[in-house]
N, C-alpha and C. Protein backbone atom coordinates (compact mmCIF):
# COMPACT_ATOMS: atom_id res chain seq x y z
N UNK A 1 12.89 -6.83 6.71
CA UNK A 1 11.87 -5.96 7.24
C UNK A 1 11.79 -6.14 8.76
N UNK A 2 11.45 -4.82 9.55
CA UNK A 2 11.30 -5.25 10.93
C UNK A 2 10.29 -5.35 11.40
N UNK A 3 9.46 -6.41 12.45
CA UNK A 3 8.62 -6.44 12.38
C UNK A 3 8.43 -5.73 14.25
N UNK A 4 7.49 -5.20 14.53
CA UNK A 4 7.42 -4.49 15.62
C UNK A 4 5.83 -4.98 16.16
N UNK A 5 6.02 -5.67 17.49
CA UNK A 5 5.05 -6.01 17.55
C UNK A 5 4.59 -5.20 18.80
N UNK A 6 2.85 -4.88 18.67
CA UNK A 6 1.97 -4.56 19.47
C UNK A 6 1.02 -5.10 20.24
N UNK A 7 0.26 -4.66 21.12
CA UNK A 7 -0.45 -5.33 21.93
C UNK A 7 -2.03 -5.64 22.04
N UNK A 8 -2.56 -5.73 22.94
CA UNK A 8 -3.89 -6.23 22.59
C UNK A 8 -4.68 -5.85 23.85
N UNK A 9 -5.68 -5.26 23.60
CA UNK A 9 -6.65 -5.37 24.93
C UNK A 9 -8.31 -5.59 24.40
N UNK A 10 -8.34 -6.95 25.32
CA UNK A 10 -9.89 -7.71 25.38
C UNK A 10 -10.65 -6.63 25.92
N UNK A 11 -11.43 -6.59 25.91
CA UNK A 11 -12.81 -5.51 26.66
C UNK A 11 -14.07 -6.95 26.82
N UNK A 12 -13.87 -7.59 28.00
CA UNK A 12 -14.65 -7.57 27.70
C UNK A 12 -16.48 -8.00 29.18
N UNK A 13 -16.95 -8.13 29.00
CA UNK A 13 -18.48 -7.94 30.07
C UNK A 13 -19.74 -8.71 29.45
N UNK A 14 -20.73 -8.36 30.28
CA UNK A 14 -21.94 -8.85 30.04
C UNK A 14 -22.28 -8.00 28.54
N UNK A 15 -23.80 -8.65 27.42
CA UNK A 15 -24.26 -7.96 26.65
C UNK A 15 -24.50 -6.70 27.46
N UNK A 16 -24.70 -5.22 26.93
CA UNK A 16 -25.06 -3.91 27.21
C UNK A 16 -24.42 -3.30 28.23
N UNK A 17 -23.49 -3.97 28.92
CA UNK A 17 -22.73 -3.16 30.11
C UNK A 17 -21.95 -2.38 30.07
N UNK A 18 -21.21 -2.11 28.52
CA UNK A 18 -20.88 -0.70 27.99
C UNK A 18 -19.33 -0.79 27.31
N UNK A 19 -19.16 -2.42 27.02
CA UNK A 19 -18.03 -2.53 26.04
C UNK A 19 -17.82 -1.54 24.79
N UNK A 20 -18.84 -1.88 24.15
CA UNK A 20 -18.72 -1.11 22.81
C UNK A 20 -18.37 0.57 23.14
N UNK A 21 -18.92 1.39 23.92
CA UNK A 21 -18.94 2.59 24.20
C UNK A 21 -17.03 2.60 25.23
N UNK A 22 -16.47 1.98 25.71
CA UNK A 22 -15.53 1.91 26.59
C UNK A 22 -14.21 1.41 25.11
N UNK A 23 -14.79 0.83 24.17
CA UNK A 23 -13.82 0.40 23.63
C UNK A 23 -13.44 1.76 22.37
N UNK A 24 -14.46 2.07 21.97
CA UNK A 24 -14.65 2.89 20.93
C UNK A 24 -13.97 4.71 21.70
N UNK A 25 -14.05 4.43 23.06
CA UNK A 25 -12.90 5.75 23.88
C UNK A 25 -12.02 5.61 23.64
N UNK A 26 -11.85 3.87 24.01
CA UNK A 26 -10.28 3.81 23.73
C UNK A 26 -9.58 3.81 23.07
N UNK A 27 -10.28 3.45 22.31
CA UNK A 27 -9.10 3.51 20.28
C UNK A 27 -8.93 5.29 20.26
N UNK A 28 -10.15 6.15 20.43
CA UNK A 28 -9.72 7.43 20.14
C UNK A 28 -8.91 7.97 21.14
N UNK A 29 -8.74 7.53 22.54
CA UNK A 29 -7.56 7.76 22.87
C UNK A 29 -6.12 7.38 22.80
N UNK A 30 -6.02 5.90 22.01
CA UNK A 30 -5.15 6.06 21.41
C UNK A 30 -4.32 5.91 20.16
N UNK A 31 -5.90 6.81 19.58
CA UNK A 31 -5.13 7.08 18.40
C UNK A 31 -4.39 8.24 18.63
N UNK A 32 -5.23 9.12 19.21
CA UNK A 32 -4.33 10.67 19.63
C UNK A 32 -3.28 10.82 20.44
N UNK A 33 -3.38 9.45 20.59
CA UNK A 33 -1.34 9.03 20.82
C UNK A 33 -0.66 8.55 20.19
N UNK A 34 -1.21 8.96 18.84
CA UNK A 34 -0.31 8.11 17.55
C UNK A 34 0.05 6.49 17.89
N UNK A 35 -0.68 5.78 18.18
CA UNK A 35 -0.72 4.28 18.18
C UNK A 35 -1.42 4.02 17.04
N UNK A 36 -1.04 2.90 16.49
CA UNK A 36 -1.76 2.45 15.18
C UNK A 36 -2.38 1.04 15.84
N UNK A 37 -4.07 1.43 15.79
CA UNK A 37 -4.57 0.50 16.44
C UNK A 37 -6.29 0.09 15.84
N UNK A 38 -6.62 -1.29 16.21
CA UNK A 38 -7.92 -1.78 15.20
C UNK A 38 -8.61 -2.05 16.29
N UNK A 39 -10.09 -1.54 16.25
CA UNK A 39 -10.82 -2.31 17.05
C UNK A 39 -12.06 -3.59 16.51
N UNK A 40 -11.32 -4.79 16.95
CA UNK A 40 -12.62 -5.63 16.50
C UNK A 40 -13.71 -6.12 17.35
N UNK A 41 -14.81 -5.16 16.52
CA UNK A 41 -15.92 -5.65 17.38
C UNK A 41 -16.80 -7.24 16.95
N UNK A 42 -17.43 -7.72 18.15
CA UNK A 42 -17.22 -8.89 17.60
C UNK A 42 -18.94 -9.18 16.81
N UNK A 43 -19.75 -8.12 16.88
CA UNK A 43 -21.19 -8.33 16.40
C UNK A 43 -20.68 -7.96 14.67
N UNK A 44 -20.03 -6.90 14.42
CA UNK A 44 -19.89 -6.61 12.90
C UNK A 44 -18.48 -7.41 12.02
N UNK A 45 -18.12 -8.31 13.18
CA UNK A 45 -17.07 -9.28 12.71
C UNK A 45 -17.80 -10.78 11.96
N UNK A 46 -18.96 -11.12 13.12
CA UNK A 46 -19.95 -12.14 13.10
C UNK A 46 -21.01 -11.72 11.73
N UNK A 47 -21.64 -10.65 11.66
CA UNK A 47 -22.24 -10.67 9.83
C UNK A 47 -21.14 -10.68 9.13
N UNK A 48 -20.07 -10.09 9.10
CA UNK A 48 -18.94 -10.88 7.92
C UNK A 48 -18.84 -12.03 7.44
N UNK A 49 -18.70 -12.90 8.37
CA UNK A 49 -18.21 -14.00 8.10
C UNK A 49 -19.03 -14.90 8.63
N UNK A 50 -20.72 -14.62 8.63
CA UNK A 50 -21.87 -15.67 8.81
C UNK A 50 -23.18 -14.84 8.16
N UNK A 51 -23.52 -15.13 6.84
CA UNK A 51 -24.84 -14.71 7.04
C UNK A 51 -26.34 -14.80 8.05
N UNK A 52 -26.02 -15.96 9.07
CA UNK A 52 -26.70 -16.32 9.89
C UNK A 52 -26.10 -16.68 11.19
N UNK A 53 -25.70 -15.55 11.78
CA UNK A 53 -24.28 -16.11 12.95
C UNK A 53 -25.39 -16.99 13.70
N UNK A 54 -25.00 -17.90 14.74
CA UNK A 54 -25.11 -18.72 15.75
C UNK A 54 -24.27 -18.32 17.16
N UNK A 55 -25.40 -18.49 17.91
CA UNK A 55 -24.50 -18.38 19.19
C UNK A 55 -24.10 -19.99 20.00
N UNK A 56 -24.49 -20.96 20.02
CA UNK A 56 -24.28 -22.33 20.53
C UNK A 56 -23.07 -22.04 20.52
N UNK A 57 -22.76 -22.93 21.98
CA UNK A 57 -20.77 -23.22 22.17
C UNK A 57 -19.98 -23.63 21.03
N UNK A 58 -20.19 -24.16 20.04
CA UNK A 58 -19.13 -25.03 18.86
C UNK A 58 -19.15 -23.74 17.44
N UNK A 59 -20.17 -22.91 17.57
CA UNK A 59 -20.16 -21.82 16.51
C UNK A 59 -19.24 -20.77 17.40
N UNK A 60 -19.44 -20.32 18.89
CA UNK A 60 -18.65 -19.52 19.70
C UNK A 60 -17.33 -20.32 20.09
N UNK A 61 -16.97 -21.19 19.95
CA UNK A 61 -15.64 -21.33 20.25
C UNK A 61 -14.96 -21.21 19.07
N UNK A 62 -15.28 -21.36 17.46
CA UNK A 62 -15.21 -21.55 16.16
C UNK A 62 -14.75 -20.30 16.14
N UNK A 63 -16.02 -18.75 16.41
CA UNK A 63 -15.83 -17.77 16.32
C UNK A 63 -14.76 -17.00 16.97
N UNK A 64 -14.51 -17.23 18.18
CA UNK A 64 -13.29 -16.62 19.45
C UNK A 64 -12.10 -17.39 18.85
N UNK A 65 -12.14 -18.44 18.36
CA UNK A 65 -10.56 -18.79 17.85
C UNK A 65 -10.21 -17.72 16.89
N UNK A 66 -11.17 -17.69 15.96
CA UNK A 66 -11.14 -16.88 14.42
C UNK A 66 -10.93 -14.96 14.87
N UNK A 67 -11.53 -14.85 16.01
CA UNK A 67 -11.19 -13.62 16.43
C UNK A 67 -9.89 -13.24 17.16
N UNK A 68 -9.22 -14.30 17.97
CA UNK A 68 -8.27 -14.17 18.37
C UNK A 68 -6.89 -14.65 17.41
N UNK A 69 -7.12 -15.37 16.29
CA UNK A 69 -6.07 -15.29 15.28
C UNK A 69 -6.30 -13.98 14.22
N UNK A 70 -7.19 -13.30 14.20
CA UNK A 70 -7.03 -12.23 13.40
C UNK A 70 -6.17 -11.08 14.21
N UNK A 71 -6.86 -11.17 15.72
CA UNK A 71 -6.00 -10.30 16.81
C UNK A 71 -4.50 -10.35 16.88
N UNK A 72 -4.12 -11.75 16.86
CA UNK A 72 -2.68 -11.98 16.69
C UNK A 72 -1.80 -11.35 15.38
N UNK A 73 -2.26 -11.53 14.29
CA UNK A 73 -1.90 -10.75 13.20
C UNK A 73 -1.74 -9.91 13.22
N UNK A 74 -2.68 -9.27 13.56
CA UNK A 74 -2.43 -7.49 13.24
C UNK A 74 -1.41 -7.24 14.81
N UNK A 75 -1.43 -8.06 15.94
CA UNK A 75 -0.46 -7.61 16.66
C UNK A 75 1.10 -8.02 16.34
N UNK A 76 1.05 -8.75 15.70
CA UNK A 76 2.89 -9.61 14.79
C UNK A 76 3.03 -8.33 13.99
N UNK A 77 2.30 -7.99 13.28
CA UNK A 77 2.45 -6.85 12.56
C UNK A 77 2.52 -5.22 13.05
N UNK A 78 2.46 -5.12 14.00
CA UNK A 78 2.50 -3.75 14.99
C UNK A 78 1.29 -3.14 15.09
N UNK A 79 -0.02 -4.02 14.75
CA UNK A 79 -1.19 -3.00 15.08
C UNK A 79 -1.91 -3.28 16.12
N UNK A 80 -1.76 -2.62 17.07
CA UNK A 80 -2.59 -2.47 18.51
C UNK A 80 -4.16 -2.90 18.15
N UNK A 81 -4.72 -4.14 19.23
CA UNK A 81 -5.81 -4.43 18.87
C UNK A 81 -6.50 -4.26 19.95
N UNK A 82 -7.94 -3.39 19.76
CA UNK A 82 -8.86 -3.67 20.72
C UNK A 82 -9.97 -4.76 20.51
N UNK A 83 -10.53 -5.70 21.52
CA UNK A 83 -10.91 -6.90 21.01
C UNK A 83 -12.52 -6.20 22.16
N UNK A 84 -13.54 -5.70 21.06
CA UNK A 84 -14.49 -5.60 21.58
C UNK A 84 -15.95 -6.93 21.87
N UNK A 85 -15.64 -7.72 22.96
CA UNK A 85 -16.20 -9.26 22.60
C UNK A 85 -16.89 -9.52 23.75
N UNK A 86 -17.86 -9.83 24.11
CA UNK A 86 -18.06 -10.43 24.99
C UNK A 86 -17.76 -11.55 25.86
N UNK A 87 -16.96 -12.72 25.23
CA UNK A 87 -16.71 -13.89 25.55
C UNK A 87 -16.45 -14.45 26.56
N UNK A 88 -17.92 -15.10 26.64
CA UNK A 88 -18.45 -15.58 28.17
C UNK A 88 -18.02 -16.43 28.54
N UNK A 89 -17.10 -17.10 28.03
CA UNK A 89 -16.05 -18.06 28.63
C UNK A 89 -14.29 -17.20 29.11
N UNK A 90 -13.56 -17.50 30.05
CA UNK A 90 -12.44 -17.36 30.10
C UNK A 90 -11.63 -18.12 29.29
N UNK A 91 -12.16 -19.61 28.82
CA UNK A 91 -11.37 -20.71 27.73
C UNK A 91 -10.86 -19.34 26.26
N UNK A 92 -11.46 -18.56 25.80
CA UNK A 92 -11.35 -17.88 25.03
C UNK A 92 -10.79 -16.81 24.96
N UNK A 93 -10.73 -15.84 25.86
CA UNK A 93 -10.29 -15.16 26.34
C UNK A 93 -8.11 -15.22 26.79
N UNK A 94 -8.19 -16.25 27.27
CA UNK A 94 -7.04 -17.24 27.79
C UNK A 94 -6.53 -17.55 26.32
N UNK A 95 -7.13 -18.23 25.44
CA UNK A 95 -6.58 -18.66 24.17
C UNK A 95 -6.06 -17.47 23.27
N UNK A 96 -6.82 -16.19 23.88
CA UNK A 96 -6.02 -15.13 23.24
C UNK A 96 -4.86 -14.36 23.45
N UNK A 97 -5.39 -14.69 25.01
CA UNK A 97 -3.74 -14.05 25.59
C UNK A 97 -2.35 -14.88 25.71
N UNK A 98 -2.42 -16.35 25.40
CA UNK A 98 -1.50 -17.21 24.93
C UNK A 98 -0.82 -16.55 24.01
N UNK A 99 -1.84 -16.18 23.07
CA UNK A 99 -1.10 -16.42 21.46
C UNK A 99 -0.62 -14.98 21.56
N UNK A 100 -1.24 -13.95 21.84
CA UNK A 100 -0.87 -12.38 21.84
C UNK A 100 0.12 -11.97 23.56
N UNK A 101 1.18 -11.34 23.18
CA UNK A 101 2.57 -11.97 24.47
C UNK A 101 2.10 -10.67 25.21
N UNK A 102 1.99 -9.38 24.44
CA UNK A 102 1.35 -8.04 25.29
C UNK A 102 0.08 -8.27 24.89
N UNK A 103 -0.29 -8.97 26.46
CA UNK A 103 -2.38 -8.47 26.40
C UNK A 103 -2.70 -8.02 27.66
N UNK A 104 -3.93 -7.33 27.78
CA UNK A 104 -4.61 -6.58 28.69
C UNK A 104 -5.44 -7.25 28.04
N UNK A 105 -6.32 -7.36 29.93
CA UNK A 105 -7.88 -7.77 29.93
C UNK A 105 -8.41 -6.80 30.75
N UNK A 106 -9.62 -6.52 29.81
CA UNK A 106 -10.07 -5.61 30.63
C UNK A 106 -11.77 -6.07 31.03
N UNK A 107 -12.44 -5.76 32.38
CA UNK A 107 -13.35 -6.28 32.76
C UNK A 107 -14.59 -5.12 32.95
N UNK A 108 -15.58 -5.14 32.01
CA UNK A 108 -16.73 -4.58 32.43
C UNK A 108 -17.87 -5.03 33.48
N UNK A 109 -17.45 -4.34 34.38
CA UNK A 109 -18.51 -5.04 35.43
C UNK A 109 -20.06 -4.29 35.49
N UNK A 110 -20.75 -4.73 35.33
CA UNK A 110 -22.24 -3.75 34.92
C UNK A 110 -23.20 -5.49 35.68
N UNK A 111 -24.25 -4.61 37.12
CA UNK A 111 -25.34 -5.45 37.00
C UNK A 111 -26.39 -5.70 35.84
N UNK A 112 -26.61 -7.27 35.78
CA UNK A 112 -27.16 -7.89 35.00
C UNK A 112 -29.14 -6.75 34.45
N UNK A 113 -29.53 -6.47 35.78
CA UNK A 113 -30.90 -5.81 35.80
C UNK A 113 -29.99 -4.17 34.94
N UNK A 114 -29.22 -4.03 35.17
CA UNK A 114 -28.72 -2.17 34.46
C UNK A 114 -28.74 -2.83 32.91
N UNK A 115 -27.88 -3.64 32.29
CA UNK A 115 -27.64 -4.47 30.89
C UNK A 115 -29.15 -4.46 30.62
N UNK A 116 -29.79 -5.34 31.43
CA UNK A 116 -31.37 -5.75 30.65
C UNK A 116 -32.06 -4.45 30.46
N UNK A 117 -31.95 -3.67 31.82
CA UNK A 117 -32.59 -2.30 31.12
C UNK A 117 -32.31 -0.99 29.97
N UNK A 118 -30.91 -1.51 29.95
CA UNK A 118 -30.12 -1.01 28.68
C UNK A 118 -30.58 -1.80 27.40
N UNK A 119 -30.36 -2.85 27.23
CA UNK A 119 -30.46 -3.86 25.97
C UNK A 119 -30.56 -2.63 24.20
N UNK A 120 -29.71 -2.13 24.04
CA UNK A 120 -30.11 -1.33 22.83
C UNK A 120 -30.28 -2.33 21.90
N UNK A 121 -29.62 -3.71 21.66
CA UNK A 121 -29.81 -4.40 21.22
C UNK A 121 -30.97 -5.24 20.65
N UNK A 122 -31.92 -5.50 21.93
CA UNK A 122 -33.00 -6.28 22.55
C UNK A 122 -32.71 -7.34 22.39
N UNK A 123 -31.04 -8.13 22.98
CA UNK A 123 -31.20 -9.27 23.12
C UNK A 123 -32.38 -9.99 24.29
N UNK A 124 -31.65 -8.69 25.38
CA UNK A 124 -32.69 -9.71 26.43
C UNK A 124 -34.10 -9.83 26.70
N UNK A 125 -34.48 -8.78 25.64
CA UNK A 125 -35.70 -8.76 25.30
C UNK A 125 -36.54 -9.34 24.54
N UNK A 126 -35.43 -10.40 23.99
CA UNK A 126 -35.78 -11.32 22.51
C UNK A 126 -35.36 -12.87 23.18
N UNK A 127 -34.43 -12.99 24.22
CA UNK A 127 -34.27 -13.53 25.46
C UNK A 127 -35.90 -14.05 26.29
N UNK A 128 -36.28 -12.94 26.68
CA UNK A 128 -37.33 -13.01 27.92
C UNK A 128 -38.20 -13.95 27.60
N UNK A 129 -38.46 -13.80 25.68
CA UNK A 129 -39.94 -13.81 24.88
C UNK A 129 -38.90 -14.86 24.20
N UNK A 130 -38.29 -15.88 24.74
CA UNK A 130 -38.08 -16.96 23.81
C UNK A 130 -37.42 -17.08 22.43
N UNK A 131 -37.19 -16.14 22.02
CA UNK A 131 -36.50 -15.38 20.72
C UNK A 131 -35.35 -15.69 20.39
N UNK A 132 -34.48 -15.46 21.16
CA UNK A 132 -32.63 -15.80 21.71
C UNK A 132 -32.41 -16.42 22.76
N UNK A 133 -31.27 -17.81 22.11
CA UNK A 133 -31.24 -18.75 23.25
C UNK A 133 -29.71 -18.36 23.39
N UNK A 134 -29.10 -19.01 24.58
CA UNK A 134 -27.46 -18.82 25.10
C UNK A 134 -27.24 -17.31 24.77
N UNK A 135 -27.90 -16.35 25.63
CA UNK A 135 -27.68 -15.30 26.15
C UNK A 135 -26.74 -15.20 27.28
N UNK A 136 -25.55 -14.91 27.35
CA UNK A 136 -24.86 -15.18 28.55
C UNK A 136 -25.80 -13.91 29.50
N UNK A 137 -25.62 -14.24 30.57
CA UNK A 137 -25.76 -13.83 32.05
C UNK A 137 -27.78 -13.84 32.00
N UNK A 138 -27.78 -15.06 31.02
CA UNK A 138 -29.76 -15.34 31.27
C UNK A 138 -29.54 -16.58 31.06
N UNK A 139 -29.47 -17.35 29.77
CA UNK A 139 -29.12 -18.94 29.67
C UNK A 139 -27.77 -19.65 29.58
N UNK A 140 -26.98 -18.33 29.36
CA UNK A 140 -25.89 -18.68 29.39
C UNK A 140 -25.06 -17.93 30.59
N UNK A 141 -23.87 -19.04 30.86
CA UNK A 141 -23.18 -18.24 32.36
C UNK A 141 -22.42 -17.34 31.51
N UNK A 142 -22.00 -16.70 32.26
CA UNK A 142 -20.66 -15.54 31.81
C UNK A 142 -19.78 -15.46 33.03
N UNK A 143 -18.56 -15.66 32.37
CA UNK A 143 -17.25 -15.83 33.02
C UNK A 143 -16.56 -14.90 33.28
N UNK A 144 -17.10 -14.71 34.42
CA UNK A 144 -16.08 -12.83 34.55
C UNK A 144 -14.44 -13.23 34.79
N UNK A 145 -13.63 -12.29 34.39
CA UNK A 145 -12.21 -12.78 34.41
C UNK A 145 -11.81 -12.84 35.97
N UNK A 146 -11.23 -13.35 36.13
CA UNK A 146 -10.94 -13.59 37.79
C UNK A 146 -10.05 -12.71 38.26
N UNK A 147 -8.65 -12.27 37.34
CA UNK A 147 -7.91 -11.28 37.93
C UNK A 147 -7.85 -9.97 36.43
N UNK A 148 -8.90 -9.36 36.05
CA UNK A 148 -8.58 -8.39 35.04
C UNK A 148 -7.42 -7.56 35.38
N UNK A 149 -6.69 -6.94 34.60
CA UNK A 149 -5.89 -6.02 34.44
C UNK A 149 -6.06 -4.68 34.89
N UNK A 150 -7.62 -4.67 34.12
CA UNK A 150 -8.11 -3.00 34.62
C UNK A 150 -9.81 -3.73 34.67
N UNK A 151 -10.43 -3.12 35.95
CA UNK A 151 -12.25 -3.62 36.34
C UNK A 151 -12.50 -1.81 36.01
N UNK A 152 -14.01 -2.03 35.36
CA UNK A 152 -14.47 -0.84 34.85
C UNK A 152 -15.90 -1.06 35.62
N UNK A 153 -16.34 -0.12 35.73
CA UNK A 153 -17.42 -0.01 36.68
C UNK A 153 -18.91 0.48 35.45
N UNK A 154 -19.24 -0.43 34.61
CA UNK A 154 -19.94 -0.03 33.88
C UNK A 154 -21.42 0.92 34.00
N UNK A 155 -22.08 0.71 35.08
CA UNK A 155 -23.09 1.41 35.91
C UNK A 155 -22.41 3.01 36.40
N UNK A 156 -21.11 2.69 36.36
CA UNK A 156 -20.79 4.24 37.00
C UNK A 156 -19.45 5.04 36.45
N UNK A 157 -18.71 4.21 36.08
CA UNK A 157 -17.49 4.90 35.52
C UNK A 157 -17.90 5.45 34.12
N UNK A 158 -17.19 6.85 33.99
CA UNK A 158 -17.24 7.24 32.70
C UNK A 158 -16.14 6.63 31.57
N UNK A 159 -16.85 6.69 30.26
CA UNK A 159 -16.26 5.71 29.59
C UNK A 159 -14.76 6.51 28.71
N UNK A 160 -14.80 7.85 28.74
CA UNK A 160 -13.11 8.64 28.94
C UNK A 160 -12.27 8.57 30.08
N UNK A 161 -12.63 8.38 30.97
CA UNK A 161 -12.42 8.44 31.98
C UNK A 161 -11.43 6.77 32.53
N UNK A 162 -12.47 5.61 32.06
CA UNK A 162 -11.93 4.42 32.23
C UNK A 162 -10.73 4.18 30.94
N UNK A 163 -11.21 4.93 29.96
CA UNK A 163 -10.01 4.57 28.67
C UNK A 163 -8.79 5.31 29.02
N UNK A 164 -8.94 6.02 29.93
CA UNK A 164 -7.47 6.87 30.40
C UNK A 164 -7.19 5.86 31.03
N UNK A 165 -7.72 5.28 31.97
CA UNK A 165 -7.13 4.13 33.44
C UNK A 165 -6.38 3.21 32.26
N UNK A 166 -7.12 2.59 31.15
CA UNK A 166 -6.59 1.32 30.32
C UNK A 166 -5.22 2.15 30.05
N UNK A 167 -5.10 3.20 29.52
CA UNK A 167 -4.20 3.92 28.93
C UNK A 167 -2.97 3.77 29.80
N UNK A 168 -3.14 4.56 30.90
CA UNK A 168 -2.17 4.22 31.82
C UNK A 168 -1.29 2.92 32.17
N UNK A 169 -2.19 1.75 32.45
CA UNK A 169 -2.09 0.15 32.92
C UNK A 169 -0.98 -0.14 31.76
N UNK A 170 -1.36 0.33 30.29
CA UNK A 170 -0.36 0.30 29.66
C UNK A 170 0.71 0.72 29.41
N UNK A 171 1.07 1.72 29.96
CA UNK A 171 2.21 2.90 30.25
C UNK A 171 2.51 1.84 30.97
N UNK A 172 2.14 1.57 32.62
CA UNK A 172 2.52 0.86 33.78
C UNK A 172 3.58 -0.25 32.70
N UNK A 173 2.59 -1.01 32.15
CA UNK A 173 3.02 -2.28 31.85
C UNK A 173 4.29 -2.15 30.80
N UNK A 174 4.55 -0.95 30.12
CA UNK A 174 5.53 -0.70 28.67
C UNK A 174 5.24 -1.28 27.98
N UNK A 175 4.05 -1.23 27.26
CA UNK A 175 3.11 -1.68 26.25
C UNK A 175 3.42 -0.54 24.91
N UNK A 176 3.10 0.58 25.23
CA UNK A 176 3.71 2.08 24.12
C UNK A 176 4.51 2.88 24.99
N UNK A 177 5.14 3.60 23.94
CA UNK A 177 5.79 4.54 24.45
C UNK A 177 4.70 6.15 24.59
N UNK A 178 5.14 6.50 25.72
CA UNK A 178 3.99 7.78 25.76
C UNK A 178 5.11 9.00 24.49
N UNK A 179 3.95 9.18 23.82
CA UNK A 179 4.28 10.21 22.87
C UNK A 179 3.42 11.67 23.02
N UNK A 180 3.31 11.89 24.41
CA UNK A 180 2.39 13.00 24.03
C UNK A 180 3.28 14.21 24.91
């Protein structure tokens, strides 16, 4: 059997700065380039496989290993992964692009006050009021990547708009073949 392997792109930023919406462009753009591709997000990955997720460092480093060996799989196997995650460490991030040989990082940059006033979530609102502890970019730091691949301007770039730029970076890089 041959095995054809594919690539991987992290998404990833502060809570609310517009991963999920930037990642969820991107799979539909390329699916409509006939790429066969998964996006794992990492909040509906975390009720899977925790009835009570945890955020503390030893449950999040537990979790980013477990997300980045599922990423690897489906890329040994030819399925393009989008890795919708926050992971406020670069240690994690890095451990994924080790193991996965084609990766893109991609960087949502969104001020911290735009996120809090976004929060669809209400982490940081559950944050403010004591609720949620190791919130990156409130109790917890967040590690912006130092040299991303592709920086997205979450406050201002449109999110078709930036999934074309990822699209491209990958053309650049010969990641797929353009089929369109």
């Amino acid at each position: 059997m041959e095995h054809k392997r594919a690539f991987a792109v992290w998404i990833t930023g502060l809570p609310a700065s517009g991963k999920s919406t930037l990642a969820r462009a991107l799979e539909t753009e390329l699916k409509d380039r006939r790429v066969d591709v998964v996006r794992l997000e990492s909040d509906a990955l975390r009720m899977i496989v925790s009835d009570d997720p945890h955020y503390d460092s030893r449950n999040r480093e537990t979790f980013y290993r477990l997300l980045a060996w599922i990423g690897t799989l489906l890329a040994q196997h030819g399925v393009a992964v989008i890795f919708d995650a926050t992971a406020s460490r670069r240690s994690y991030r890095e451990a994924a692009r080790r193991q996965i040989p084609d990766f893109l990082e991609v960087y949502v940059e969104c001020p911290l006050e735009v996120c809090m006033a976004r929060d669809p979530k209400g982490i940081y609102k559950k944050a403010s009021a004591g609720e949620a502890g190791n919130v990156p970019g409130v109790q917890e730091a967040y590690e912006p990547p130092e040299m991303p691949d592709v920086l997205v301007h979450g406050d201002k770039d449109a999110p078709i708009e930036a999934a074309q730029r990822i699209v491209e970076k990958l053309r650049e890089k010969r990641l797929f073949p353009v089929t369109r």
